[in-house]
Structure formats: structure tokens, C-alpha cells
N, C-alpha and C. Protein backbone atom coordinates (compact mmCIF):
# COMPACT_ATOMS: atom_id res chain seq x y z
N UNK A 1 34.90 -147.65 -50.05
CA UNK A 1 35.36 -148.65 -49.10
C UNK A 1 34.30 -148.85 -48.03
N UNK A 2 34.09 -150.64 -47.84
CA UNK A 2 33.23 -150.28 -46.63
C UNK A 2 34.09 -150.97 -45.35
N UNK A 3 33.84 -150.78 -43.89
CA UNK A 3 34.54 -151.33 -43.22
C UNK A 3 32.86 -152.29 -42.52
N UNK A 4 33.45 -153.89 -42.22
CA UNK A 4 32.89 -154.51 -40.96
C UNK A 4 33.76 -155.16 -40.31
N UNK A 5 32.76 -154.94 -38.98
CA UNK A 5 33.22 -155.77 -37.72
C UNK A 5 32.30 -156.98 -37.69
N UNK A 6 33.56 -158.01 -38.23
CA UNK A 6 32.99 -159.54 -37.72
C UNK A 6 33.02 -160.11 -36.37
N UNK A 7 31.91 -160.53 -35.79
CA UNK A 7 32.14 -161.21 -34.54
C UNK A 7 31.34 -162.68 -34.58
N UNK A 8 32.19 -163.49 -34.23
CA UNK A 8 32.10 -164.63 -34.26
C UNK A 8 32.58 -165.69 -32.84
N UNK A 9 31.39 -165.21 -31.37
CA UNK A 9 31.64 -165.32 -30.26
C UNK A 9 32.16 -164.43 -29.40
N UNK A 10 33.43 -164.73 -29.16
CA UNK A 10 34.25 -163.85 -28.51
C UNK A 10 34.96 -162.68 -29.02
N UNK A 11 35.29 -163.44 -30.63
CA UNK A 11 36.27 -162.89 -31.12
C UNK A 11 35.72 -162.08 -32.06
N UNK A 12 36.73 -161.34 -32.43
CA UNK A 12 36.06 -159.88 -33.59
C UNK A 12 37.14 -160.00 -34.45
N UNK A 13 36.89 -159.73 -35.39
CA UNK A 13 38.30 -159.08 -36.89
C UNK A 13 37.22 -157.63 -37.19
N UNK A 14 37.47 -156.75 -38.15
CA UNK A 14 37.44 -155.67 -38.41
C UNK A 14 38.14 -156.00 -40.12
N UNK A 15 36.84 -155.91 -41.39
CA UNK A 15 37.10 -156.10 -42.84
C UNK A 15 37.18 -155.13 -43.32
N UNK A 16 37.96 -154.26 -44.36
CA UNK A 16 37.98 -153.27 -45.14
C UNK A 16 38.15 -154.15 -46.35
N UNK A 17 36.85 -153.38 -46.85
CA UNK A 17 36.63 -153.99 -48.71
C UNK A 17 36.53 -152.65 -49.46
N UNK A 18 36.68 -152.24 -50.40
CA UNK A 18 37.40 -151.80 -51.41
C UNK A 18 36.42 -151.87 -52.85
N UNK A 19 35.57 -152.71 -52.96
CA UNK A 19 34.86 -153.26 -54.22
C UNK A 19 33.21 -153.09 -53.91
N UNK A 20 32.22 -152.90 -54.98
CA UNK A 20 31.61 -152.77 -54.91
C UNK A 20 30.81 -153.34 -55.97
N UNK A 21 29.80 -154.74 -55.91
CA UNK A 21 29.24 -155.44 -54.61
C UNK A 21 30.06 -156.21 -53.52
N UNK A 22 29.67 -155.94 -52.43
CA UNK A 22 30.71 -157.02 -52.01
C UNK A 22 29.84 -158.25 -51.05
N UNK A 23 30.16 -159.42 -51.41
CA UNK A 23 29.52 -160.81 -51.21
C UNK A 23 29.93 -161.07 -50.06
N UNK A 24 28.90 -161.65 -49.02
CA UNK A 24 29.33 -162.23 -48.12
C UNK A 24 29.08 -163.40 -47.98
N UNK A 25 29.81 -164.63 -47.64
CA UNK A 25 29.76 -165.78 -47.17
C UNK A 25 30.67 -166.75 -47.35
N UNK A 26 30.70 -168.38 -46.90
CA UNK A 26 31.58 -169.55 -46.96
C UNK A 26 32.38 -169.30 -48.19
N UNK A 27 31.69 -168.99 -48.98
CA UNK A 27 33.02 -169.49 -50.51
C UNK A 27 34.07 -168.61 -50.14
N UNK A 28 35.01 -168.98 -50.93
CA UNK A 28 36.63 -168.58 -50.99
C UNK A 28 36.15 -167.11 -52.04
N UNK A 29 35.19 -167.46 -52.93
CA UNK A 29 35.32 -166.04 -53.88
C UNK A 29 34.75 -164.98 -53.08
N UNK A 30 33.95 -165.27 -52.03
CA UNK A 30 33.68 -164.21 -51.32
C UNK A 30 34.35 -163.19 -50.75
N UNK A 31 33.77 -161.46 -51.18
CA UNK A 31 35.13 -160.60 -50.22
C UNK A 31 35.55 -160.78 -49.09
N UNK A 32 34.14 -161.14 -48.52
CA UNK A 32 34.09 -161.27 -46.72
C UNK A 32 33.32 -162.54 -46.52
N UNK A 33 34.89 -163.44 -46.41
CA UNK A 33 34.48 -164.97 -45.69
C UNK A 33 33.97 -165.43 -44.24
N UNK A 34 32.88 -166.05 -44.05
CA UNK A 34 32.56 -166.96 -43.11
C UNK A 34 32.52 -167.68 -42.82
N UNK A 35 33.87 -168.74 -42.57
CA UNK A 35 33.71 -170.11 -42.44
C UNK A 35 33.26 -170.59 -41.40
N UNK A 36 33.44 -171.92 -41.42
CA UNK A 36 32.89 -172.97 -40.19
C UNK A 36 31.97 -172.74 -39.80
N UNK A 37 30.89 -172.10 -40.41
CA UNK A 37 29.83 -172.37 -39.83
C UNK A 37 28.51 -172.97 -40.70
N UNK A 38 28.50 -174.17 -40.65
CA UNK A 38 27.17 -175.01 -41.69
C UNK A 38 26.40 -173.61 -41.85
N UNK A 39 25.64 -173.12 -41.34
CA UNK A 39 24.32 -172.14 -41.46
C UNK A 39 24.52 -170.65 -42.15
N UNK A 40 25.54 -170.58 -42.39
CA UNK A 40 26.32 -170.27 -43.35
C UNK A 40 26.35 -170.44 -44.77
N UNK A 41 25.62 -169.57 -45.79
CA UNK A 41 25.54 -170.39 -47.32
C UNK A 41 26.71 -169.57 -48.08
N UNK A 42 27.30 -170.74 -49.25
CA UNK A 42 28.31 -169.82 -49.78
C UNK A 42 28.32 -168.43 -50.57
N UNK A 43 27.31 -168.55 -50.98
CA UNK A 43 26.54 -166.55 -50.81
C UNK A 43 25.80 -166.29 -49.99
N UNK A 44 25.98 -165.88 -48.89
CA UNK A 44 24.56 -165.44 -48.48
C UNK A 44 23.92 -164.52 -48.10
N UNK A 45 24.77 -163.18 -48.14
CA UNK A 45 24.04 -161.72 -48.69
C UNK A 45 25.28 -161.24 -49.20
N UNK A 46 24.82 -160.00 -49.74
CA UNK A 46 25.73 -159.29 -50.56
C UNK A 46 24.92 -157.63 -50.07
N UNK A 47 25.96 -156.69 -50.03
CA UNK A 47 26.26 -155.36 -49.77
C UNK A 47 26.67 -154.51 -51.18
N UNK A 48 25.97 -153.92 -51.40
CA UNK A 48 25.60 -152.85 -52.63
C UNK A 48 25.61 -151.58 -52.30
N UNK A 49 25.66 -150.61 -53.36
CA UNK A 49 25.47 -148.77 -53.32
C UNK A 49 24.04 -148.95 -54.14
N UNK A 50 23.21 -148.47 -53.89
CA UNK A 50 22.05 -148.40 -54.88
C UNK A 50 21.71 -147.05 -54.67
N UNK A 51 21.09 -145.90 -55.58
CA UNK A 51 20.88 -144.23 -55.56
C UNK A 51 21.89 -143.92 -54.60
N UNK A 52 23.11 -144.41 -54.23
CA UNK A 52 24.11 -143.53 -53.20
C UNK A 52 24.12 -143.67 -51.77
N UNK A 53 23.39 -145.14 -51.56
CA UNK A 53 22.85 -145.22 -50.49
C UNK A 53 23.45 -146.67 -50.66
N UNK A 54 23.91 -147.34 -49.17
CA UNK A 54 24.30 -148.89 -49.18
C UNK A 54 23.10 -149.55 -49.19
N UNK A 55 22.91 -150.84 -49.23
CA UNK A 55 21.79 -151.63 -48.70
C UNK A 55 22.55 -152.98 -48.96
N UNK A 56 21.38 -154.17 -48.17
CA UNK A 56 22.00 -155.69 -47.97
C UNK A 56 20.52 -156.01 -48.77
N UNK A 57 21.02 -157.21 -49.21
CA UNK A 57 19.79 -158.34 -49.80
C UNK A 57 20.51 -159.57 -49.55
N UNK A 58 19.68 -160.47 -49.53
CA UNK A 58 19.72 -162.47 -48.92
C UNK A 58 20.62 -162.75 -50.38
N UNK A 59 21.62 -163.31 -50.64
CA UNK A 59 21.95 -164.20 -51.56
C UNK A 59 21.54 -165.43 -51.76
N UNK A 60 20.35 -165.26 -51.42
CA UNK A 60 19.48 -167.05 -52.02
C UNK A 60 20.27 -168.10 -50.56
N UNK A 61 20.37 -167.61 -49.40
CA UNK A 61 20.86 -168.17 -48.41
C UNK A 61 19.45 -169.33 -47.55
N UNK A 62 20.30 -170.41 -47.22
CA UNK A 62 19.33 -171.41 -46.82
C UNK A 62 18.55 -170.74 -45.63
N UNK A 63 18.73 -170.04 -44.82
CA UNK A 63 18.76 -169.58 -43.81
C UNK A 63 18.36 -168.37 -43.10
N UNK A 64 18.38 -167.36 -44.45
CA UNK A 64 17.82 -165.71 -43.78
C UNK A 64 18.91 -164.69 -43.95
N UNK A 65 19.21 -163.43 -43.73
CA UNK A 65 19.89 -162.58 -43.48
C UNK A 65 19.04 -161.75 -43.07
N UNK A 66 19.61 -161.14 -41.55
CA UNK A 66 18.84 -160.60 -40.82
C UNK A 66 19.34 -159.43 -39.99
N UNK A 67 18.63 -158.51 -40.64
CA UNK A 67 19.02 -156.67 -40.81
C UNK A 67 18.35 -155.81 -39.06
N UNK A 68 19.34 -156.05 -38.29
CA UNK A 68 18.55 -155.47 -36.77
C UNK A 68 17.41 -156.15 -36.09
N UNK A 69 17.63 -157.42 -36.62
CA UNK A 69 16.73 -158.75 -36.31
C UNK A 69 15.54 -158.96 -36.67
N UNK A 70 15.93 -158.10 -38.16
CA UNK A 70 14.48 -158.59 -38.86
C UNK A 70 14.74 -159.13 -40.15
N UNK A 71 13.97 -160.30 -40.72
CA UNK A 71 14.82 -160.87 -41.96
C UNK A 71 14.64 -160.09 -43.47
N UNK A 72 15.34 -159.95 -43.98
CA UNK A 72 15.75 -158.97 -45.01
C UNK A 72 14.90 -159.94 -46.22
N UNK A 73 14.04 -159.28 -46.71
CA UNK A 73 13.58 -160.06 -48.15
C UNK A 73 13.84 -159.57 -49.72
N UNK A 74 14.44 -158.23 -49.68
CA UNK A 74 14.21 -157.57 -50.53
C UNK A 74 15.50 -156.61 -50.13
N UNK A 75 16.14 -155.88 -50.90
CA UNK A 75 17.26 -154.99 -50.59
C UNK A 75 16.59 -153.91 -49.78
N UNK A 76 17.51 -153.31 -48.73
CA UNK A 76 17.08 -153.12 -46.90
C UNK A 76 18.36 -151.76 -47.07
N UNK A 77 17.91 -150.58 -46.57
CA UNK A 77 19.00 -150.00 -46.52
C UNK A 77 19.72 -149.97 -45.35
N UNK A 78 21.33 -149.73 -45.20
CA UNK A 78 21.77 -150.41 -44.15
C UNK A 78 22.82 -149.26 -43.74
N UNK A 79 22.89 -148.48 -42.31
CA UNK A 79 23.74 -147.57 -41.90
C UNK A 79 24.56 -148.26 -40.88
N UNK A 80 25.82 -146.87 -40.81
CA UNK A 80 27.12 -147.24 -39.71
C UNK A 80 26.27 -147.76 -38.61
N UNK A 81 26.69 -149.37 -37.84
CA UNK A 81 26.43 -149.42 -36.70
C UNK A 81 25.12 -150.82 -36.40
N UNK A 82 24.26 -150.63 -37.95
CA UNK A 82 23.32 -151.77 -38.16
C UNK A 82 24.27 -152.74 -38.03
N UNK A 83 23.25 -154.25 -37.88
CA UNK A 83 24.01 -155.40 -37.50
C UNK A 83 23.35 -156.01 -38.02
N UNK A 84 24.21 -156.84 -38.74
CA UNK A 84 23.94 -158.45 -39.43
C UNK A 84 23.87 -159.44 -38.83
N UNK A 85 22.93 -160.26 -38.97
CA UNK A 85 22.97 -161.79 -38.29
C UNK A 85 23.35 -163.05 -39.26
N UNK A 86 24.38 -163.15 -39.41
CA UNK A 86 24.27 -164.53 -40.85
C UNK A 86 25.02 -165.21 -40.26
N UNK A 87 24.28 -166.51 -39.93
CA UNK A 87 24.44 -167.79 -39.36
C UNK A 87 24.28 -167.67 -37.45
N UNK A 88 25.61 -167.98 -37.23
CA UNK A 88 26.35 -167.53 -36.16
C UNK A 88 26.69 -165.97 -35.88
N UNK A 89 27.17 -165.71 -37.26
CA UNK A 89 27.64 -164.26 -36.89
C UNK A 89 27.08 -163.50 -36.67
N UNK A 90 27.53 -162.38 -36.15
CA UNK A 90 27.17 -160.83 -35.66
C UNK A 90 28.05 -160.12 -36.68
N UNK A 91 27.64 -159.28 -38.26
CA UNK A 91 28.67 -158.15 -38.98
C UNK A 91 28.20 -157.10 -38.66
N UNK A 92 28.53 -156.13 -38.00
CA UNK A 92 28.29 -154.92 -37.97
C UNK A 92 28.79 -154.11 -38.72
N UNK A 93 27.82 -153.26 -39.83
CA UNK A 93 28.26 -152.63 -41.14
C UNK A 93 28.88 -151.17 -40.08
N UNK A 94 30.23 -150.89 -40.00
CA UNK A 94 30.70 -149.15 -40.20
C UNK A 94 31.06 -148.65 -41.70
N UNK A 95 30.67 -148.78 -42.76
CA UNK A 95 30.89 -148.17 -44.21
C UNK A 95 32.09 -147.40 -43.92
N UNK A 96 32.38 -146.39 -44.51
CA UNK A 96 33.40 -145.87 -44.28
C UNK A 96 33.23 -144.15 -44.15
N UNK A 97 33.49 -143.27 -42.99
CA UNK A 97 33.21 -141.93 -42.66
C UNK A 97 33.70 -141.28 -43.78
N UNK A 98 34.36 -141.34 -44.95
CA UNK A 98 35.07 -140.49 -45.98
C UNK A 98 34.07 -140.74 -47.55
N UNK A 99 33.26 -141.74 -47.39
CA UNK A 99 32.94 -141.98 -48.70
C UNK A 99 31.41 -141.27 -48.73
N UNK A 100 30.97 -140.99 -50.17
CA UNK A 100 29.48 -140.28 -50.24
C UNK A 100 28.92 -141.11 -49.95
N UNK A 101 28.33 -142.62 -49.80
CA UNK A 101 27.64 -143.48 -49.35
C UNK A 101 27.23 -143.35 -48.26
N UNK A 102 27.79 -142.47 -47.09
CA UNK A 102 27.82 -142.53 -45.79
C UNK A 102 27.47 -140.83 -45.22
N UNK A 103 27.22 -140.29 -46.14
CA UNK A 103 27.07 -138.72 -45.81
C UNK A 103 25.44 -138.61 -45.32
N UNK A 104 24.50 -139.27 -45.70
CA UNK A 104 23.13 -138.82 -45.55
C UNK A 104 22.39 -140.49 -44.93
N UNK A 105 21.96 -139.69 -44.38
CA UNK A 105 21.37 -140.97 -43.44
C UNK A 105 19.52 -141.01 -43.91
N UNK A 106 19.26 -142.28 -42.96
CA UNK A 106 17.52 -143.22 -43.57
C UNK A 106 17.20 -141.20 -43.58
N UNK A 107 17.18 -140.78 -42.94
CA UNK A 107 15.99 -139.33 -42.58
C UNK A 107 16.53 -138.17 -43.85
N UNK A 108 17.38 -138.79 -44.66
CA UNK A 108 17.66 -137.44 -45.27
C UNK A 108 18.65 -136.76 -44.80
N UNK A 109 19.45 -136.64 -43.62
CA UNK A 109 20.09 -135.52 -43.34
C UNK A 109 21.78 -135.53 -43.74
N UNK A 110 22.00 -134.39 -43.67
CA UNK A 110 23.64 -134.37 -44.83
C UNK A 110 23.91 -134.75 -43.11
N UNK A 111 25.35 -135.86 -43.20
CA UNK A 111 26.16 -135.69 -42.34
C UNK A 111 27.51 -135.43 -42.20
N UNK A 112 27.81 -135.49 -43.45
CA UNK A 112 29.12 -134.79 -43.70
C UNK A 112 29.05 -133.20 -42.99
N UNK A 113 27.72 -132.50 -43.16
CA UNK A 113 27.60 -130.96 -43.15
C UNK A 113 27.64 -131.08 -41.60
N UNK A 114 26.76 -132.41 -41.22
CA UNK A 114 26.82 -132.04 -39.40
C UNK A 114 27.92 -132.81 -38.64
N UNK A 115 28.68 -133.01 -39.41
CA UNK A 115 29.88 -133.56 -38.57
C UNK A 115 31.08 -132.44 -38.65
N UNK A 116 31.12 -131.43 -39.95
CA UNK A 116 31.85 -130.69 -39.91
C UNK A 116 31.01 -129.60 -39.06
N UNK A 117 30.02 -129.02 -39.05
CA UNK A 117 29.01 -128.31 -37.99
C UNK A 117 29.38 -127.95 -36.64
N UNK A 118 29.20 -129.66 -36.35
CA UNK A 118 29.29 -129.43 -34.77
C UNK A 118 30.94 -130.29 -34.20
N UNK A 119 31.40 -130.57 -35.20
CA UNK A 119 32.97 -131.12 -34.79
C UNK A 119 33.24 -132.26 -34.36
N UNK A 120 31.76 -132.79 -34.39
CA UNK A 120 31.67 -133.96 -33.78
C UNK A 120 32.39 -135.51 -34.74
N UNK A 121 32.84 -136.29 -34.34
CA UNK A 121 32.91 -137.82 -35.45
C UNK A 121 31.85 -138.22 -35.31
N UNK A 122 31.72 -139.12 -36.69
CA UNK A 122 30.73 -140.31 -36.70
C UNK A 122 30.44 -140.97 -35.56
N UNK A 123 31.56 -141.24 -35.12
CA UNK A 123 31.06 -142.86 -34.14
C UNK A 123 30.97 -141.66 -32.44
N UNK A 124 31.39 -140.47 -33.02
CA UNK A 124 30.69 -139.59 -31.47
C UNK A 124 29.05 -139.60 -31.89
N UNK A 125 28.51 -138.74 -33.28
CA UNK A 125 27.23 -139.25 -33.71
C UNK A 125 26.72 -140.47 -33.16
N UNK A 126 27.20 -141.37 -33.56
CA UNK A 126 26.53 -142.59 -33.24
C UNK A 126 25.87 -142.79 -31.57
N UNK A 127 27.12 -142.31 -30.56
CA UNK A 127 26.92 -142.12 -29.20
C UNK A 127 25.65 -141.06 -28.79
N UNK A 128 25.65 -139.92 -29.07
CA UNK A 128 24.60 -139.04 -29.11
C UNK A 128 23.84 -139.26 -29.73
N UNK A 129 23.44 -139.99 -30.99
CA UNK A 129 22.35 -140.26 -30.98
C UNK A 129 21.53 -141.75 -30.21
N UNK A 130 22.49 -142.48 -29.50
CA UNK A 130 21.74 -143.62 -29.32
C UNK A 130 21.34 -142.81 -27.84
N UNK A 131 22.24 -142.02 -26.89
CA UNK A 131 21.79 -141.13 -25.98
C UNK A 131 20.58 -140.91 -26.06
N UNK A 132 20.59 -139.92 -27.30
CA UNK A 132 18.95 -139.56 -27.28
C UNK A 132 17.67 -140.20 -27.30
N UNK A 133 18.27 -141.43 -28.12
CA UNK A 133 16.90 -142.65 -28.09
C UNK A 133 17.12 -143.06 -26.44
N UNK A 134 17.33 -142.77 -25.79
CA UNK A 134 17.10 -142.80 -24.08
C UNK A 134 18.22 -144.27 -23.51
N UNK A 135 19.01 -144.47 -24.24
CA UNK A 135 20.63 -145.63 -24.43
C UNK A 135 20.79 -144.98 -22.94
N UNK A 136 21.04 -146.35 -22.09
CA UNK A 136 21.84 -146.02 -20.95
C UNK A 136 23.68 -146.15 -21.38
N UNK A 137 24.57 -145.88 -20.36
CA UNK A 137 25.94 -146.14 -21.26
C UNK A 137 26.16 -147.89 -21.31
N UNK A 138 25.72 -148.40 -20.41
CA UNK A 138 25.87 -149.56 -20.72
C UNK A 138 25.23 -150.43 -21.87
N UNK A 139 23.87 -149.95 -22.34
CA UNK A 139 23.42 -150.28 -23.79
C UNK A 139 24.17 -149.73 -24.70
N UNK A 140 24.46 -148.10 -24.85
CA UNK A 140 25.42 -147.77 -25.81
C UNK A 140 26.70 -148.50 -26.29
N UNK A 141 27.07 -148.78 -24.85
CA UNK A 141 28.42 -150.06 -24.92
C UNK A 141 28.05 -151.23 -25.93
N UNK A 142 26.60 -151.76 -25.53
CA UNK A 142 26.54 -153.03 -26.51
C UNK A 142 26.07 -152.56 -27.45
N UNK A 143 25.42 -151.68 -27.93
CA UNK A 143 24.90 -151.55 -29.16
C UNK A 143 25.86 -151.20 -30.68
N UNK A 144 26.81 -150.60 -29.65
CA UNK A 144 28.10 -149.82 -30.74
C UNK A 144 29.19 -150.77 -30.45
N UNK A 145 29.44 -152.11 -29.55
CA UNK A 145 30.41 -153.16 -29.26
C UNK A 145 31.67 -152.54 -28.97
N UNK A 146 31.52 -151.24 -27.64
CA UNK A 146 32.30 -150.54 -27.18
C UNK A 146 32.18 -151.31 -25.79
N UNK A 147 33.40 -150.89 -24.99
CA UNK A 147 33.31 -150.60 -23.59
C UNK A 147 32.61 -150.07 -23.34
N UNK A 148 32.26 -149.52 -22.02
CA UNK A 148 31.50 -148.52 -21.13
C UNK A 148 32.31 -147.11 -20.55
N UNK A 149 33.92 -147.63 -20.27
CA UNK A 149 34.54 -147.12 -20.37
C UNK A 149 35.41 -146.08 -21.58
N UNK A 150 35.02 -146.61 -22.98
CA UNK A 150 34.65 -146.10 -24.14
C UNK A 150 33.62 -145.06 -24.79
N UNK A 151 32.11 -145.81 -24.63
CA UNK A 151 31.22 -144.55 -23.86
C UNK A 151 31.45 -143.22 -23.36
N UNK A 152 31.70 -143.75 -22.63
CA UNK A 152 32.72 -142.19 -21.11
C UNK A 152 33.70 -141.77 -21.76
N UNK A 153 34.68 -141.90 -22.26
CA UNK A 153 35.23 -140.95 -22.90
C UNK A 153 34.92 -140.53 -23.70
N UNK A 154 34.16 -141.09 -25.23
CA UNK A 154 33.48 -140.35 -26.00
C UNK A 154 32.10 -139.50 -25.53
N UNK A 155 31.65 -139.64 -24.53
CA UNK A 155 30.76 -138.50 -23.76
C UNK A 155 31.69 -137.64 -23.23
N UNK A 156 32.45 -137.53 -22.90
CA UNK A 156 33.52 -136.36 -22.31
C UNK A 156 33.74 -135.85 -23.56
N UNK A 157 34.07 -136.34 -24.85
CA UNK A 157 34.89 -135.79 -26.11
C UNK A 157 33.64 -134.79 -26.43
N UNK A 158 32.39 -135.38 -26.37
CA UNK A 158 31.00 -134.61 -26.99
C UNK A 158 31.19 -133.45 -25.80
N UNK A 159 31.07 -133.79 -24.85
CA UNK A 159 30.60 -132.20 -23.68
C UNK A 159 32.02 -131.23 -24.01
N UNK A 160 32.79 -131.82 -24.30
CA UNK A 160 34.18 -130.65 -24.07
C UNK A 160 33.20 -130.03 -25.44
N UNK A 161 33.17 -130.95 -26.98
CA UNK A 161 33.07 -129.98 -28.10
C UNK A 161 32.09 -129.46 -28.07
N UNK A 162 30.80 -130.00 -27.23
CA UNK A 162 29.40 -129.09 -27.73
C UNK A 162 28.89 -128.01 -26.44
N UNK A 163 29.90 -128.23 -25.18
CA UNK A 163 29.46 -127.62 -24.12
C UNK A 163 28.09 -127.74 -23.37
N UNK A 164 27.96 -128.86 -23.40
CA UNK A 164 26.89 -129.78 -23.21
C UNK A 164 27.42 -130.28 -21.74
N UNK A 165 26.67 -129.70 -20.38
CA UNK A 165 26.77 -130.88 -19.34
C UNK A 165 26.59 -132.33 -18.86
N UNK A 166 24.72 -131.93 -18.80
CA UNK A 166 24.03 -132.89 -18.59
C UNK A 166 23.22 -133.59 -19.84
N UNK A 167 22.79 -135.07 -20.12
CA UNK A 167 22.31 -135.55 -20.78
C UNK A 167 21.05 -134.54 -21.74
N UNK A 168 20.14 -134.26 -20.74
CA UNK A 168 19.28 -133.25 -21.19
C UNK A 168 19.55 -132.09 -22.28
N UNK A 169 20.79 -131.73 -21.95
CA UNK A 169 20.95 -130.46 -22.56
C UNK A 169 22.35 -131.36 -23.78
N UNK A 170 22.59 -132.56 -23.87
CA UNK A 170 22.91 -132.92 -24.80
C UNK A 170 21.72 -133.59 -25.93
N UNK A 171 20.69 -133.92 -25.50
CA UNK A 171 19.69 -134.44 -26.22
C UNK A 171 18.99 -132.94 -26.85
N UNK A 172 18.77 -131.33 -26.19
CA UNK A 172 18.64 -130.39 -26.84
C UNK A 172 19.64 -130.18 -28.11
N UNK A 173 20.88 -130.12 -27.55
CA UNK A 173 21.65 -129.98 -28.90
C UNK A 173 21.69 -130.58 -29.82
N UNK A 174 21.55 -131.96 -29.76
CA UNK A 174 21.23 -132.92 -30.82
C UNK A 174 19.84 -132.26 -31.97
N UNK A 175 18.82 -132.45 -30.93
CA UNK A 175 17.87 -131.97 -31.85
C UNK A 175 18.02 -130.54 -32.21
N UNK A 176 18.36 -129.65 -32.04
CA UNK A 176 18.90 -128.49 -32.30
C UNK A 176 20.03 -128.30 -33.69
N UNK A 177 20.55 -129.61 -33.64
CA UNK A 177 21.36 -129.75 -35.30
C UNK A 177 21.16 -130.53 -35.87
N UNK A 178 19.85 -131.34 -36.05
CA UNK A 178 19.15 -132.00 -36.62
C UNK A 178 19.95 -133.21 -36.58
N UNK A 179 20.73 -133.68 -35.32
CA UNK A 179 21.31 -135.00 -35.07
C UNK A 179 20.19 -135.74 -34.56
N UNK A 180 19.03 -135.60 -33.91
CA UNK A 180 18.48 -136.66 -33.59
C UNK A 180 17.18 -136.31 -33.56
């Protein structure tokens, strides 16, 4: 199963698909529709497992598909949290935390092993590591299409489990379990 978050302006839906390839665009046969928007082709990428790993490629789209704002020419591998640009939209791929597709990330590392490890969730992962790339909470907010106030509690959830105060000594622990 993979899950995305469509945003389209203001508004967001949240897709759970089930199938594997799964097509994105205007047509009706598509898993995950995008209408109303011309720039928009009725395929215009599609989401795959290839060696156990997801990735996106362009469905012959008039227009581009564009993987963290760079245009995808060739199948692109794609983790929880990357963002799609097709057309108008913003899809942000979360795959799904239970499936093997989602256990090992671009670097190799098991995350199934470091999520049971350090107790942490995925989308706490996701927070600590954008931390460490030097994410203020208010970038973390946009990057993960959280609050700020969201942020903050999932930084409280990380310091209670890792006993981690200050940023510093959460960016040690990270690299210390090969989170970042």
C-alpha cells in the first residue's frame, strides 16, 4: 500500500492505493486522479516497486514530473516525505510504514531495525532527521506539511523517548544510530 497527500492549493485529501503500478493523472482509469487541471496529462507519472525500492517515472506527460524540483527523466527513487510536482499539484509520497518497500532508505539503512531500536515512528524519523540537516521548526513544518505546533510535539515525543534535551545532543543521537 502506498499512501499520498494531494494538495491542490489550500486543500489536501490523503490517497491510499493498494495496487502496484499505480498511475497518476486526469483519466478516470487512473488510481490517483487529478482533475481540472489542463497541465495535467491523462498519464502522467506512474509509481512502481522496482529491486524493493519505490520510484516515479514521467508517463509521456506534456509537461514534466518533478521529483523535489527536479524533472524526473528516467525512473527516480522516491522516499516518505519526497514531493511531486504534476501540474498544479503538490503529491507528497508517505508509502506506507508497514510495507518492505519502506524499510531501507536512498543510504542503505534498515529502518524497520531503527525504528524498532530507538522507538522512534517514521514521521518522528522524518522530524529528526530534517533537524539534523539544520530544519528550523518552522521549515520542518513546511517540509513535512505539518504545523509548527506539530513539530513541537513530535520534538517533545523524540526527547521524552531518546532523552535528548537540546538540539545538539539530538543531532548526536541521530548520528549515533545511523539516523542521520
Amino acid at each position: 500500500m502506498v499512501r499520498l497527500e494531494v494538495h491542490d492549493g489550500s486543500r489536501r485529501r490523503t490517497v491510499s492505493v493498494m495496487v502496484d503500478p499505480v498511475r497518476i493523472g486526469r483519466d478516470e482509469t487512473c488510481e490517483v486522479q487529478l482533475p481540472g487541471d489542463p497541465t495535467v496529462s491523462r498519464l502522467h507519472a506512474i509509481l512502481r516497486t522496482q529491486d524493493g525500492h519505490w520510484v516515479v517515472q514521467d508517463g509521456g506527460s506534456r509537461n514534466g514530473t518533478y521529483l523535489n524540483g527536479r524533472k524526473v527523466s528516467g525512473p527516480a527513487a522516491i522516499r516518505s516525505c519526497d514531493r511531486l510536482l504534476i501540474g498544479d499539484y503538490v503529491v507528497v509520497f508517505q508509502g506506507d510504514e508497514d510495507a518492505p518497500v519502506q524499510t531501507i532508505d536512498a543510504q542503505g539503512r534498515d529502518l524497520t531495525r531503527t525504528r524498532l531500536e530507538t522507538g522512534l515512528s517514521a514521521r518522528e524519523l522524518d522530524v529528526l532527521r530534517l533537524v539534523c540537516a539544520g530544519h528550523g521548526d518552522l521549515q520542518v513544518a513546511g517540509e513535512l506539511f505539518i504545523s509548527v505546533k506539530t513539530v513541537h510535539s513530535h520534538l517533545d515525543r523524540i526527547r521524552d523517548k531518546t532523552g535528548c534535551r537540546r538540539r545538539v545532543e539530538l543531532v548526536r543521537y541521530a548520528i549515533d544510530h545511523g539516523i542521520a
